[in-house]
Protein backbone atom coordinates (compact mmCIF):
# COMPACT_ATOMS: atom_id res chain seq x y z
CA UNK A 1 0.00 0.00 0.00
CA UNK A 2 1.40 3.50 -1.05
CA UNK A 3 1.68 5.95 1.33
CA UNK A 4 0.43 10.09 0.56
CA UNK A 5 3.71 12.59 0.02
CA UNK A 6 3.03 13.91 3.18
CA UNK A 7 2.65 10.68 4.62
CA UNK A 8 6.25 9.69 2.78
CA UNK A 9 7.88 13.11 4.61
CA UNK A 10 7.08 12.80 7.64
CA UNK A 11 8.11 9.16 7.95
CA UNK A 12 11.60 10.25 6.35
CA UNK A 13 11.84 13.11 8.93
CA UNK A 14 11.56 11.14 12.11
CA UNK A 15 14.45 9.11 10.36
CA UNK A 16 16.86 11.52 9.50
CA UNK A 17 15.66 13.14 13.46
CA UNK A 18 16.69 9.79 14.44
CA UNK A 19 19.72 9.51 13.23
CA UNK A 20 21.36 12.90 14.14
CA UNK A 21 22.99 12.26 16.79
CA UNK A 22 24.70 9.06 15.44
CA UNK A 23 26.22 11.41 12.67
CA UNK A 24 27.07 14.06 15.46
CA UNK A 25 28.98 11.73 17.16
CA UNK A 26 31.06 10.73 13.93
CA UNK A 27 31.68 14.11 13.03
CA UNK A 28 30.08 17.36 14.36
CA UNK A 29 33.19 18.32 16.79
CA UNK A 30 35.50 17.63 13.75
CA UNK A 31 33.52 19.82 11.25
CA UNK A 32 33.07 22.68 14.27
CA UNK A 33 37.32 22.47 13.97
CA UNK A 34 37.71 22.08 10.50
CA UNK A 35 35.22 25.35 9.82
CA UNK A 36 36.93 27.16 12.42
CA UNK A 37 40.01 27.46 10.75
CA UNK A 38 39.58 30.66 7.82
CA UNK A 39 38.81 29.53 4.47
CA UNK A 40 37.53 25.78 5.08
CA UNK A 41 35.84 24.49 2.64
CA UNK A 42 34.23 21.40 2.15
CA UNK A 43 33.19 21.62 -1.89
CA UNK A 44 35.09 19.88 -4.39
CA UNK A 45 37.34 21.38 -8.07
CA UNK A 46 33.90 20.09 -9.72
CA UNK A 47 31.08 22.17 -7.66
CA UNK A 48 33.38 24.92 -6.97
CA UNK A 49 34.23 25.13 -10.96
CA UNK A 50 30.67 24.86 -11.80
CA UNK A 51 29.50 27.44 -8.92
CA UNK A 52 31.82 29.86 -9.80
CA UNK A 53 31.08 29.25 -13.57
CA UNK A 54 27.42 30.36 -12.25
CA UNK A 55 28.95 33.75 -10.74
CA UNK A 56 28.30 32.39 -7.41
CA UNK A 57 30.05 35.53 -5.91
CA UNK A 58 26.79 38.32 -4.72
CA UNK A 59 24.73 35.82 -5.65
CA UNK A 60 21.54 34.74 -3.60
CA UNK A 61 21.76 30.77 -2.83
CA UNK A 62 19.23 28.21 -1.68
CA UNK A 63 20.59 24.82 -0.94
CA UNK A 64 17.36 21.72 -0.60
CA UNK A 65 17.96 19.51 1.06
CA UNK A 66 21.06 21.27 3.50
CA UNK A 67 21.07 18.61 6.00
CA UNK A 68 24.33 19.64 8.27
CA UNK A 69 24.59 23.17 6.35
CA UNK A 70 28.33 22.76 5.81
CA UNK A 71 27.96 22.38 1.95
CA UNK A 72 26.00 25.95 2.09
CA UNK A 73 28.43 27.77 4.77
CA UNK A 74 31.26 26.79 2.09
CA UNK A 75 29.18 28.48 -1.04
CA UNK A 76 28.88 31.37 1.38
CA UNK A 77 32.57 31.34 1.89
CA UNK A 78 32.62 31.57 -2.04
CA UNK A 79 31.16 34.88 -1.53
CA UNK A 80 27.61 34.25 -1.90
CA UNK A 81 25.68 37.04 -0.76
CA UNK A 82 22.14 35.37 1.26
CA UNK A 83 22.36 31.77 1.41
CA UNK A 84 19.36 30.19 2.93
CA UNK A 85 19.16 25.91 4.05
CA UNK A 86 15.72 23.51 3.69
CA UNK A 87 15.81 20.47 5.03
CA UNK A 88 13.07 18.53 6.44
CA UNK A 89 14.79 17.26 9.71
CA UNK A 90 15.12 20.01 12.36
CA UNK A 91 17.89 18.02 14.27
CA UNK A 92 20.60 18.25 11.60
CA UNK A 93 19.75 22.29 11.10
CA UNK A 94 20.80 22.03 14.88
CA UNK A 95 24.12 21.23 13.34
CA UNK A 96 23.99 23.29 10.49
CA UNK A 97 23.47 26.51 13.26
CA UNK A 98 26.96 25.68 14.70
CA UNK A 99 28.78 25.11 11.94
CA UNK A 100 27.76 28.20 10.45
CA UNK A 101 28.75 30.01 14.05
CA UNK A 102 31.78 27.97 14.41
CA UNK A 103 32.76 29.68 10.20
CA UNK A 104 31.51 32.98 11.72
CA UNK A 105 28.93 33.08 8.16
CA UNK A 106 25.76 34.50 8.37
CA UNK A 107 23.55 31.41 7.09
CA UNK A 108 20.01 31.05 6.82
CA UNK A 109 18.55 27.53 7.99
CA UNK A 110 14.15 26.70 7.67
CA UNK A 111 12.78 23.09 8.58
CA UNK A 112 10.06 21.81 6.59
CA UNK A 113 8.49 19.66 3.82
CA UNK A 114 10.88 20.68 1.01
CA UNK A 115 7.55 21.00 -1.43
CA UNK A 116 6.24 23.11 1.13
CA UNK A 117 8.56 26.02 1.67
CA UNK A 118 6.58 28.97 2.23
CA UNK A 119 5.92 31.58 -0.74
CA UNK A 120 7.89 34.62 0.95
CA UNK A 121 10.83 32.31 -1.06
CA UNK A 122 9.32 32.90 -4.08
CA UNK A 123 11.74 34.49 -6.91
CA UNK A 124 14.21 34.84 -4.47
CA UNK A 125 17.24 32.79 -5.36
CA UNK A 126 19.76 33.35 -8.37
CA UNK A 127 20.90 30.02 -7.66
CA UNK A 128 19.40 26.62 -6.22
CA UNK A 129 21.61 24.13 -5.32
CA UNK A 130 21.48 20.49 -4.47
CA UNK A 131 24.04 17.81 -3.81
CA UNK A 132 24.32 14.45 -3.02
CA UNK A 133 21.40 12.24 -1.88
CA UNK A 134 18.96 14.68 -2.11
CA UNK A 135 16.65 13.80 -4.94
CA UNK A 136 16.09 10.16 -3.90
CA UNK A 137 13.91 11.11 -1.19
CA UNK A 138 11.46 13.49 -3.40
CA UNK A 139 8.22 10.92 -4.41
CA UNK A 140 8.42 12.92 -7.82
CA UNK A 141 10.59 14.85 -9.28
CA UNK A 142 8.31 16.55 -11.61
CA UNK A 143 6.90 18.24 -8.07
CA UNK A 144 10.27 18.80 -6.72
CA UNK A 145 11.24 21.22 -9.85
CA UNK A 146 8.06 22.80 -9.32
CA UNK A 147 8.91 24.08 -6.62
CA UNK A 148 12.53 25.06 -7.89
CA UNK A 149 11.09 27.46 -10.54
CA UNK A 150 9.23 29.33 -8.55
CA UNK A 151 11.78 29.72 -6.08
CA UNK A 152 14.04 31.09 -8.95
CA UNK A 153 14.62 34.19 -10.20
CA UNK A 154 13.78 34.75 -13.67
CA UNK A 155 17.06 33.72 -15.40
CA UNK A 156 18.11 31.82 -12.22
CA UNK A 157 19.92 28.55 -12.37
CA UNK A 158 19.87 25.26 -10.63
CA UNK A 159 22.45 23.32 -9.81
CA UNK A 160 22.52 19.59 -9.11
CA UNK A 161 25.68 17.07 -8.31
CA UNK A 162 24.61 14.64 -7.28
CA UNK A 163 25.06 10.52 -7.50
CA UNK A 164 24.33 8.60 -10.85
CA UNK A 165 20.79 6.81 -10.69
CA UNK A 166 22.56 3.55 -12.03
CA UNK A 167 24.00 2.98 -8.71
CA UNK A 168 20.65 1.84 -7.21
CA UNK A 169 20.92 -1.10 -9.09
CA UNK A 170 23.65 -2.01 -6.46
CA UNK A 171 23.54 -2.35 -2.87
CA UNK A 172 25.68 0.33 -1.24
CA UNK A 173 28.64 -0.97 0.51
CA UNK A 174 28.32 -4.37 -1.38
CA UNK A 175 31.98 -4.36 -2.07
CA UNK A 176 32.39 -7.82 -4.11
CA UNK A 177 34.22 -8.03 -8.01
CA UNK A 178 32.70 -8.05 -10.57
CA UNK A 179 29.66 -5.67 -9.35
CA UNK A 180 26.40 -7.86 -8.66
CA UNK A 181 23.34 -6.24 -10.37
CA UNK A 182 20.40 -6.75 -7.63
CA UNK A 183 17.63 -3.85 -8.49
CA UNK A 184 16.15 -2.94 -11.74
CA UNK A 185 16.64 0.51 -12.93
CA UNK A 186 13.29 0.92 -13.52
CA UNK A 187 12.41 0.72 -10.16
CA UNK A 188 8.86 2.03 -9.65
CA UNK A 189 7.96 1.37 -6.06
CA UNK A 190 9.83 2.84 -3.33
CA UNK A 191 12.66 1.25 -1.06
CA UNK A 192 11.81 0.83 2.27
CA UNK A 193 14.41 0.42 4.80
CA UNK A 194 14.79 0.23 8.46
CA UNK A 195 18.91 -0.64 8.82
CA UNK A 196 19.65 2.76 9.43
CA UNK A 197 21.06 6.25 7.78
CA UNK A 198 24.60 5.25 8.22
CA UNK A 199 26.32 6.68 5.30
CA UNK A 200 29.87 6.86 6.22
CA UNK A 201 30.50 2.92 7.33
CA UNK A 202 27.72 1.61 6.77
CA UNK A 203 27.03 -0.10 9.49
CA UNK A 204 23.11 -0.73 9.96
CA UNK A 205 21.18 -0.39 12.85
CA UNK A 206 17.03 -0.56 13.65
CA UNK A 207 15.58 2.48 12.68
CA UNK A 208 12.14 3.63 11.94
CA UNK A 209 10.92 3.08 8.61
CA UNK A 210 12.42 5.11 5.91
CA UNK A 211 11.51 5.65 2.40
CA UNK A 212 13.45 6.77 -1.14
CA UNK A 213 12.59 6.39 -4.51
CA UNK A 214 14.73 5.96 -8.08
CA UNK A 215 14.38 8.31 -10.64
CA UNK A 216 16.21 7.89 -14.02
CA UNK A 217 18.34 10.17 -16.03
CA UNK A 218 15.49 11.06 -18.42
CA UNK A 219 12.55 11.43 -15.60
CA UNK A 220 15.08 14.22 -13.98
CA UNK A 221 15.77 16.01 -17.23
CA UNK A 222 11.62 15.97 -18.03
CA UNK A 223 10.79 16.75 -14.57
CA UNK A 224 13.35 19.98 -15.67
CA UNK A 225 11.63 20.39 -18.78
CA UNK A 226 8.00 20.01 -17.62
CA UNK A 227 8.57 23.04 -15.26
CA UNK A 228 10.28 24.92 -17.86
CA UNK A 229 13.27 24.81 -17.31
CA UNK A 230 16.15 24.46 -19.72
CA UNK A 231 19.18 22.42 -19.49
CA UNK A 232 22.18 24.23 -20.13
CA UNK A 233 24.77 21.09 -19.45
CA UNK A 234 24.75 17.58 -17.89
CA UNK A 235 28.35 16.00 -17.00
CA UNK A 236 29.00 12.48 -15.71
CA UNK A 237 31.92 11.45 -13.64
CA UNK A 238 33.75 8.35 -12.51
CA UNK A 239 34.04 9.27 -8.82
CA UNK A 240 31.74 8.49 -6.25
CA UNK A 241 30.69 11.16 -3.75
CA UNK A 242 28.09 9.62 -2.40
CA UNK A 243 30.46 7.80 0.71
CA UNK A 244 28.81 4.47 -0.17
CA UNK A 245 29.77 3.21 -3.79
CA UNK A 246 33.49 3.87 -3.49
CA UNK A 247 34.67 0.42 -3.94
CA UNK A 248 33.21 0.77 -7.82
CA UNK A 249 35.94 3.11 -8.31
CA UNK A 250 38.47 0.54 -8.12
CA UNK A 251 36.43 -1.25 -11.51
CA UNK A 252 38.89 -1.48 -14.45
CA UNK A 253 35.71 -1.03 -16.56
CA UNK A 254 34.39 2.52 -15.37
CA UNK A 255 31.18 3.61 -14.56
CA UNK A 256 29.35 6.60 -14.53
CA UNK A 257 29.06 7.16 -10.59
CA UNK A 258 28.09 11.17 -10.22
CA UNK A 259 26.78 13.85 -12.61
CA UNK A 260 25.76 17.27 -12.44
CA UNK A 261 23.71 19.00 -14.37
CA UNK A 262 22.60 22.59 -14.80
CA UNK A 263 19.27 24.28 -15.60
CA UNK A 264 17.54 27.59 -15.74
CA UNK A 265 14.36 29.47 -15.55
CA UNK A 266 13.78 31.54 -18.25
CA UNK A 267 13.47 34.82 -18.42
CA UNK A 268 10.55 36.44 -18.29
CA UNK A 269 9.16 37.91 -22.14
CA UNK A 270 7.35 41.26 -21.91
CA UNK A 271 5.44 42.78 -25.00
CA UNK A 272 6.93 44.88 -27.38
């Protein structure tokens, strides 16, 4: 039995609640450090290029999907101009609060349902961002870049890098060679999984019911299209930032393991 969106959210939200504090204990007092220290970033050559390629610098940024904020305090330190977080669990904007104090950046951070974000947002960003392991958890994407456009400007530009949908037709972690293809890429049902939100080792543990979904290459670039808005590029890469499919690095025969891809609102046509 499907479950509503709503329903979907808020089951997804008591997960990621639950499993703050496990990910504060991994790495919250090392990230306070680390953004302590002038200048720490946490961005990679690849989203840095393609921010700055964006003119990233006075720019107004919204990040979905935030999580710990520490992606968006580093596009402030980029010289962003307002940067505002979403994220649906509370507990990890907790974290996001201190990192941002601990970098001394003046960062924006709202909970809620990500298709919900109030309309005072509307038209506000020059840039929308989204990184890894965000879009998995949206029940359709085609409502997800709904809400995009209408948070961007006119002429405003998402950005998404983020991990290749062919990975979900391997477990994560499954490190055995060759590769053993377990899910269909076609996937229409969501995953549901109670082992836990342990991306860094894996290691599972009884959690409350969570829920994500797989969307292919061509559903994300229609659920672009189908909001209007136009793909300016689309890259795919052979490194894994997603902390869980590393071992397919190490394949001899490479595979397309992260992408990012770039599209904008148009601009708005007055009459002559």
């Amino acid at each position: 039995m499907s479950l509503t969106r709503q329903q979907y959210v808020a089951a997804n939200r008591e997960s990621w609640n639950e499993s703050a504090p496990k990910h504060a204990a991994r790495n919250q007092e090392q990230l306070i450090a680390d953004f302590a220290a002038p200048g720490h970033s946490c961005l990679d050559a690849i989203e840095t290029a393609q921010l700055k390629a964006l003119g990233v610098t006075g720019s107004d940024v919204g990040q979905l999907c935030c999580n710990n904020g520490q992606e968006l305090v580093s596009v402030k330190g980029l010289g962003a101009a307002r940067c505002v977080g979403f994220d649906n669990a509370d507990e990890f904007l907790d974290q996001a609060r201190q990192i941002a104090a601990a970098a001394g950046q003046e960062v924006e951070f709202h909970h809620g349902d990500i298709h919900e974000i109030p309309q005072h947002f509307d038209a506000c960003f020059d840039i929308l961002y989204v990184t890894i392991g965000a879009l998995c958890w949206m029940p359709k994407l085609v409502d997800f870049f709904a809400v995009v456009d209408r948070l961007l400007h006119p002429g405003g530009a998402i950005l998404v890098y983020e991990h290749h949908p062919i990975l979900a037709m391997w477990d994560p972690f499954d490190d055995v060679d060759p590769p053993l293809w377990k899910h269909s890429y076609f996937k229409q049902d969501p995953w549901v999984d109670t082992d836990g939100l342990d991306y860094f080792d894996g290691e599972s543990y009884e959690s409350k019911p969570l829920y994500t979904f797989q969307h292919t290459l061509s559903e994300i670039f229609m659920a672009c299209i189908d909001n209007g808005l136009a793909i300016e590029s689309f890259a795919e890469y052979d490194h894994d930032q997603s902390l869980s499919y590393g071992h397919l690095e190490r394949l001899e025969a490479k595979l397309p393991l992260s992408y990012t891809l770039v599209a904008r609102k148009q601009e708005e046509v007055t009459g002559s």
